[in-house]
C-alpha atoms as a PDB file:
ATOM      1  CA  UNK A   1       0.000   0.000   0.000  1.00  0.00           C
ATOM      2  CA  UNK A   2       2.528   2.357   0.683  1.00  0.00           C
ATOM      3  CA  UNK A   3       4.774   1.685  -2.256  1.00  0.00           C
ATOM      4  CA  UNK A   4       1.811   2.338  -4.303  1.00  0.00           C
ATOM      5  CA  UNK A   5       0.942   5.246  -2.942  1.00  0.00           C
ATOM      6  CA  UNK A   6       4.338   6.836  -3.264  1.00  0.00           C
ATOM      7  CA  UNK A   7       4.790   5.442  -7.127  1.00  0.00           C
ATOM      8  CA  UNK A   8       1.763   7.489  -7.616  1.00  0.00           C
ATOM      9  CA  UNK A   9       2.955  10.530  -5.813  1.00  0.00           C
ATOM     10  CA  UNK A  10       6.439  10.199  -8.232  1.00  0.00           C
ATOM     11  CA  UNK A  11       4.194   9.680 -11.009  1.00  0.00           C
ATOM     12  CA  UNK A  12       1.772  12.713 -10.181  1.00  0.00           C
ATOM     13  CA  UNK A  13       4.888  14.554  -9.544  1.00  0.00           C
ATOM     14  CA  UNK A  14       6.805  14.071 -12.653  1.00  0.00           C
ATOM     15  CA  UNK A  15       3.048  14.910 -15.040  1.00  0.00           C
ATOM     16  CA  UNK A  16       2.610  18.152 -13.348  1.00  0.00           C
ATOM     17  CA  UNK A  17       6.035  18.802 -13.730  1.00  0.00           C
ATOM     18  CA  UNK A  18       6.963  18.051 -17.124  1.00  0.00           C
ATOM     19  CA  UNK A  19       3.204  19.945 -17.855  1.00  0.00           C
ATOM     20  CA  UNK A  20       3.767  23.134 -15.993  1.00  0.00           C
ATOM     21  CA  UNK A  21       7.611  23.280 -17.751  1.00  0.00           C
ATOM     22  CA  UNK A  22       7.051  22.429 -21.299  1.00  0.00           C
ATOM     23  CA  UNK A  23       3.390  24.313 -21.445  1.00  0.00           C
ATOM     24  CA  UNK A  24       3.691  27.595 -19.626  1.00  0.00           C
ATOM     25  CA  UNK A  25       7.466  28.842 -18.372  1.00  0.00           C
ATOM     26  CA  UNK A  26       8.897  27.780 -22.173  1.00  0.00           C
ATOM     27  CA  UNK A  27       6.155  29.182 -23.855  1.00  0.00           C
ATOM     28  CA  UNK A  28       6.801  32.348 -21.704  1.00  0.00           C
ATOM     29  CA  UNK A  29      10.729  31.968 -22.645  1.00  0.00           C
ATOM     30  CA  UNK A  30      10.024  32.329 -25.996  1.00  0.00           C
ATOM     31  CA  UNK A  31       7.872  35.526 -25.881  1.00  0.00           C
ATOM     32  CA  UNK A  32      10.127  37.007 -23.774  1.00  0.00           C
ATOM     33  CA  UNK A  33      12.881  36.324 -25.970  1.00  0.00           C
ATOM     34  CA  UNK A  34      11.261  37.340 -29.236  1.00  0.00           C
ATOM     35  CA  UNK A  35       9.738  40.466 -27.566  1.00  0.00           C
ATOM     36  CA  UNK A  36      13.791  41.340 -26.997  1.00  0.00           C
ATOM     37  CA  UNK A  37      13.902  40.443 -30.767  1.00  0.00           C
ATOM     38  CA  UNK A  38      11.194  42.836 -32.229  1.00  0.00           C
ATOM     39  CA  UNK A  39       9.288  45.542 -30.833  1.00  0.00           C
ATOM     40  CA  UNK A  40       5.431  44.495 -30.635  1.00  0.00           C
ATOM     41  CA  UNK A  41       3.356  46.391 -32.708  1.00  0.00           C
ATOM     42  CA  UNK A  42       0.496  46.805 -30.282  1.00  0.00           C
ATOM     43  CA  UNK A  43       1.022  48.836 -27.272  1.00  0.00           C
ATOM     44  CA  UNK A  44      -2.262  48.654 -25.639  1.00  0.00           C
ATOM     45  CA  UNK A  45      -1.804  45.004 -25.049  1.00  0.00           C
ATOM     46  CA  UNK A  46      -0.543  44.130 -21.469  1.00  0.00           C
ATOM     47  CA  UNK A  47       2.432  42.299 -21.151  1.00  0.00           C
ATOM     48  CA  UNK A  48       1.414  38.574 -18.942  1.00  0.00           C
ATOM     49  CA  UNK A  49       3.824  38.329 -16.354  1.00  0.00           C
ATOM     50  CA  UNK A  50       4.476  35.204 -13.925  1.00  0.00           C
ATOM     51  CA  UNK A  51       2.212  35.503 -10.969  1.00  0.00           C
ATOM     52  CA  UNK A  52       5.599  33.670  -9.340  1.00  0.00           C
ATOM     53  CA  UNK A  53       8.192  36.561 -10.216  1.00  0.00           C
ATOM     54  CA  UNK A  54       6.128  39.163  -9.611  1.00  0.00           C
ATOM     55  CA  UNK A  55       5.550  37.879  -5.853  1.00  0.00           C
ATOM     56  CA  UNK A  56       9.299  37.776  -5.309  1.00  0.00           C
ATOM     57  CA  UNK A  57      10.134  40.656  -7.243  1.00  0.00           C
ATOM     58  CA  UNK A  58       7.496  42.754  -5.187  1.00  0.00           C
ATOM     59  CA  UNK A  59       8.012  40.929  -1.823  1.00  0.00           C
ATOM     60  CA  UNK A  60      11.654  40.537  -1.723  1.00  0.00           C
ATOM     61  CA  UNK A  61      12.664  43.535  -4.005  1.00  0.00           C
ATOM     62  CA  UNK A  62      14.959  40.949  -6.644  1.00  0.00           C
ATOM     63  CA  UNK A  63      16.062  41.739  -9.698  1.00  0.00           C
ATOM     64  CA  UNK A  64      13.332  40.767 -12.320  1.00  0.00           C
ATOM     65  CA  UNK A  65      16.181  39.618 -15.325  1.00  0.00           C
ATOM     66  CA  UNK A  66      17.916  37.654 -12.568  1.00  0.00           C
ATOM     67  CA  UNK A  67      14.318  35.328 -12.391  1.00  0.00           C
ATOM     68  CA  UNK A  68      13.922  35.458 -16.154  1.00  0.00           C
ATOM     69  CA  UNK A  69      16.090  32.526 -16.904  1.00  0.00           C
ATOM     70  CA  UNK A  70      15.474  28.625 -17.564  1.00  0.00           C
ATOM     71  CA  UNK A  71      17.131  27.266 -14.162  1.00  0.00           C
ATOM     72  CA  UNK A  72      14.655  29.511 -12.316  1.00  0.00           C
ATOM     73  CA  UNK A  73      11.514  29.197 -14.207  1.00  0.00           C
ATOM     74  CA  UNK A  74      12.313  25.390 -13.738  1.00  0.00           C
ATOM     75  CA  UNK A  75      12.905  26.236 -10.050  1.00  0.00           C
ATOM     76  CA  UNK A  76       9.641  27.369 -10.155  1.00  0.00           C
ATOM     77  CA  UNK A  77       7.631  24.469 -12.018  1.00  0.00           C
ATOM     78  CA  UNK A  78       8.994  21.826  -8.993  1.00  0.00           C
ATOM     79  CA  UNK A  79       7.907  23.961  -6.560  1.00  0.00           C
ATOM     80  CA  UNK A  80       4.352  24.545  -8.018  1.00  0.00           C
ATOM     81  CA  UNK A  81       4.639  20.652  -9.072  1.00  0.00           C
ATOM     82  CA  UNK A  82       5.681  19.534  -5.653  1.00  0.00           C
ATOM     83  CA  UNK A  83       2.851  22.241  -4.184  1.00  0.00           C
ATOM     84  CA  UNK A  84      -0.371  20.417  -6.334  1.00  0.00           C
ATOM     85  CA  UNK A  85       0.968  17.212  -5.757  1.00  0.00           C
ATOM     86  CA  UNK A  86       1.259  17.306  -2.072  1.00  0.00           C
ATOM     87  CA  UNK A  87      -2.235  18.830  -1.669  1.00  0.00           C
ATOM     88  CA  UNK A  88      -3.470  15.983  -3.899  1.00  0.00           C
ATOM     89  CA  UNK A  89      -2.165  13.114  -2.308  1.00  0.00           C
ATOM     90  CA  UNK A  90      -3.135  14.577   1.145  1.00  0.00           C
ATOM     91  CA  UNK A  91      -6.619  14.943   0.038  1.00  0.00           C
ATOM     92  CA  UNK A  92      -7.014  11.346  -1.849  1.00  0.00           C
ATOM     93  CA  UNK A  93      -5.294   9.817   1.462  1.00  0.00           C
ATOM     94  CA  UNK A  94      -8.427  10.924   3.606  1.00  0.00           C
ATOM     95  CA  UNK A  95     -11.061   9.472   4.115  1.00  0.00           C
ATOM     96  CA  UNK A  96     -13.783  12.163   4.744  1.00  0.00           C
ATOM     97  CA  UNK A  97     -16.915  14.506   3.890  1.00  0.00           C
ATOM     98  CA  UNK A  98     -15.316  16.183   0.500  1.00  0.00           C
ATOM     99  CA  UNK A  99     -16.173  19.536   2.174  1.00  0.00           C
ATOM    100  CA  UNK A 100     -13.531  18.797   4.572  1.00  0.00           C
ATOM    101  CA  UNK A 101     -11.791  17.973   2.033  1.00  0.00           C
ATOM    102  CA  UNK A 102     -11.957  21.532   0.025  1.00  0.00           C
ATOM    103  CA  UNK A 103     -11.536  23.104   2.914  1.00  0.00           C
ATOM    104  CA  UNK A 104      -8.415  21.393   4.317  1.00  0.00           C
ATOM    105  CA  UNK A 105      -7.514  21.180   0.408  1.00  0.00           C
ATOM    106  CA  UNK A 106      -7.506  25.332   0.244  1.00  0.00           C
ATOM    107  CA  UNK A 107      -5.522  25.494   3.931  1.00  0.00           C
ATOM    108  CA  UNK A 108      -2.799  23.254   2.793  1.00  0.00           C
ATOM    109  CA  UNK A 109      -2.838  24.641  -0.690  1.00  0.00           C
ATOM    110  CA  UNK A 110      -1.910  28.685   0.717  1.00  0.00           C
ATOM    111  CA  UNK A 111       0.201  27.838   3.442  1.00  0.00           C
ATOM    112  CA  UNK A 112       2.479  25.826   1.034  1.00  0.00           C
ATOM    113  CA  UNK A 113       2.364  28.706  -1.796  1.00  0.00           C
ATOM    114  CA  UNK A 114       3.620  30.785   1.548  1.00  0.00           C
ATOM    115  CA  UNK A 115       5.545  28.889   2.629  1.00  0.00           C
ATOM    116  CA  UNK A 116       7.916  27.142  -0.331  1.00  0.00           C
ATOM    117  CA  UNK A 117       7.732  30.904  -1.923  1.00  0.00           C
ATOM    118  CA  UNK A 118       8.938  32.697   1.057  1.00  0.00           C
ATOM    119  CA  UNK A 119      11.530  30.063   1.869  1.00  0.00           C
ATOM    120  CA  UNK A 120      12.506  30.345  -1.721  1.00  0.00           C
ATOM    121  CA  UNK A 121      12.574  33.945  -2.010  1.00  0.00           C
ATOM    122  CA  UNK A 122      14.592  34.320   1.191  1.00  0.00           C
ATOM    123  CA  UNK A 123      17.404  32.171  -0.221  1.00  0.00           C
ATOM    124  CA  UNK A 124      17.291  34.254  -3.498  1.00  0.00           C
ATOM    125  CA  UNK A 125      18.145  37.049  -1.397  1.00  0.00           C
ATOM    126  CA  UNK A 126      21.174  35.802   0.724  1.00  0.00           C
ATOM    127  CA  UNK A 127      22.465  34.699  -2.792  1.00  0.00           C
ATOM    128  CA  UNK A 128      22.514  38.173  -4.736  1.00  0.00           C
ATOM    129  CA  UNK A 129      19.818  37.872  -6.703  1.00  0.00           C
ATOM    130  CA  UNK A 130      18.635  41.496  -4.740  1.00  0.00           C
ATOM    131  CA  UNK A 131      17.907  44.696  -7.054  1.00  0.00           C
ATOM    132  CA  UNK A 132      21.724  46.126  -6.811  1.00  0.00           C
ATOM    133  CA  UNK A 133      23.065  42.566  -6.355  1.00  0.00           C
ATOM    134  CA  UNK A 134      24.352  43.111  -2.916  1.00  0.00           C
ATOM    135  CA  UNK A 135      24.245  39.688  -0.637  1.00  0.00           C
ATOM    136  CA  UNK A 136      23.334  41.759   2.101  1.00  0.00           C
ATOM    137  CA  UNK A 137      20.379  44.179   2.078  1.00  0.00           C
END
């Protein structure tokens, strides 16, 4: 039973994953690279940013072109992979009314966006990735 249960957690794991990379932070690479290209031609349209970088950027004053690269966009896919799949598996695991469910679901689900993206943005910090690049702020 528990083998099972943590094949499926791997499994779960690895399909959000390789979803979350190859569908929204490439696609994202790729617009941001061929907006560097070539000018759009429509300025009214708003520019999408990642709901992730703008957190840290905002929270933790980093440098936004620091964030902008593959290691951290894939930094960010396992933690939003490791995020859904925890909340998942803690959710199938119990046995309960499914409005317990939702509403231990939504608890687990915020404190873990918090938590990973607070941790994470901390250690950003301490490494330089700050607006003037300075370890210490």
């Amino acid at each position: 039973m528990k083998i099972e249960y943590l094949i499926s957690a791997l499994l779960l794991f690895l399909l959000i994953l390789s979803m979350d990379y190859y569908f929204t932070k490439r696609k994202y690479l790729k617009r941001l690279k061929n907006k560097n290209k070539k000018e759009k031609k429509k300025k009214n349209k708003k520019d999408s940013e990642l709901i992730e970088v703008s957190y840290l950027v905002n929270k933790f004053n980093l440098n936004k072109e620091k964030l902008l690269t593959k290691k951290m966009l894939f930094i960010f896919s396992i933690i939003n992979s490791l995020i859904i799949t925890i909340v998942s598996m803690v959710i199938i695991s119990i046995n309960t009314y499914i409005i317990l469910k939702f509403i231990l679901g939504f608890i687990l689900l915020f404190a873990l966006i918090y938590s990973l993206y607070e941790l994470l943005g901390r250690y950003l910090k301490r490494k330089g990735y700050g607006e003037n690049g300075n370890k210490k702020d």
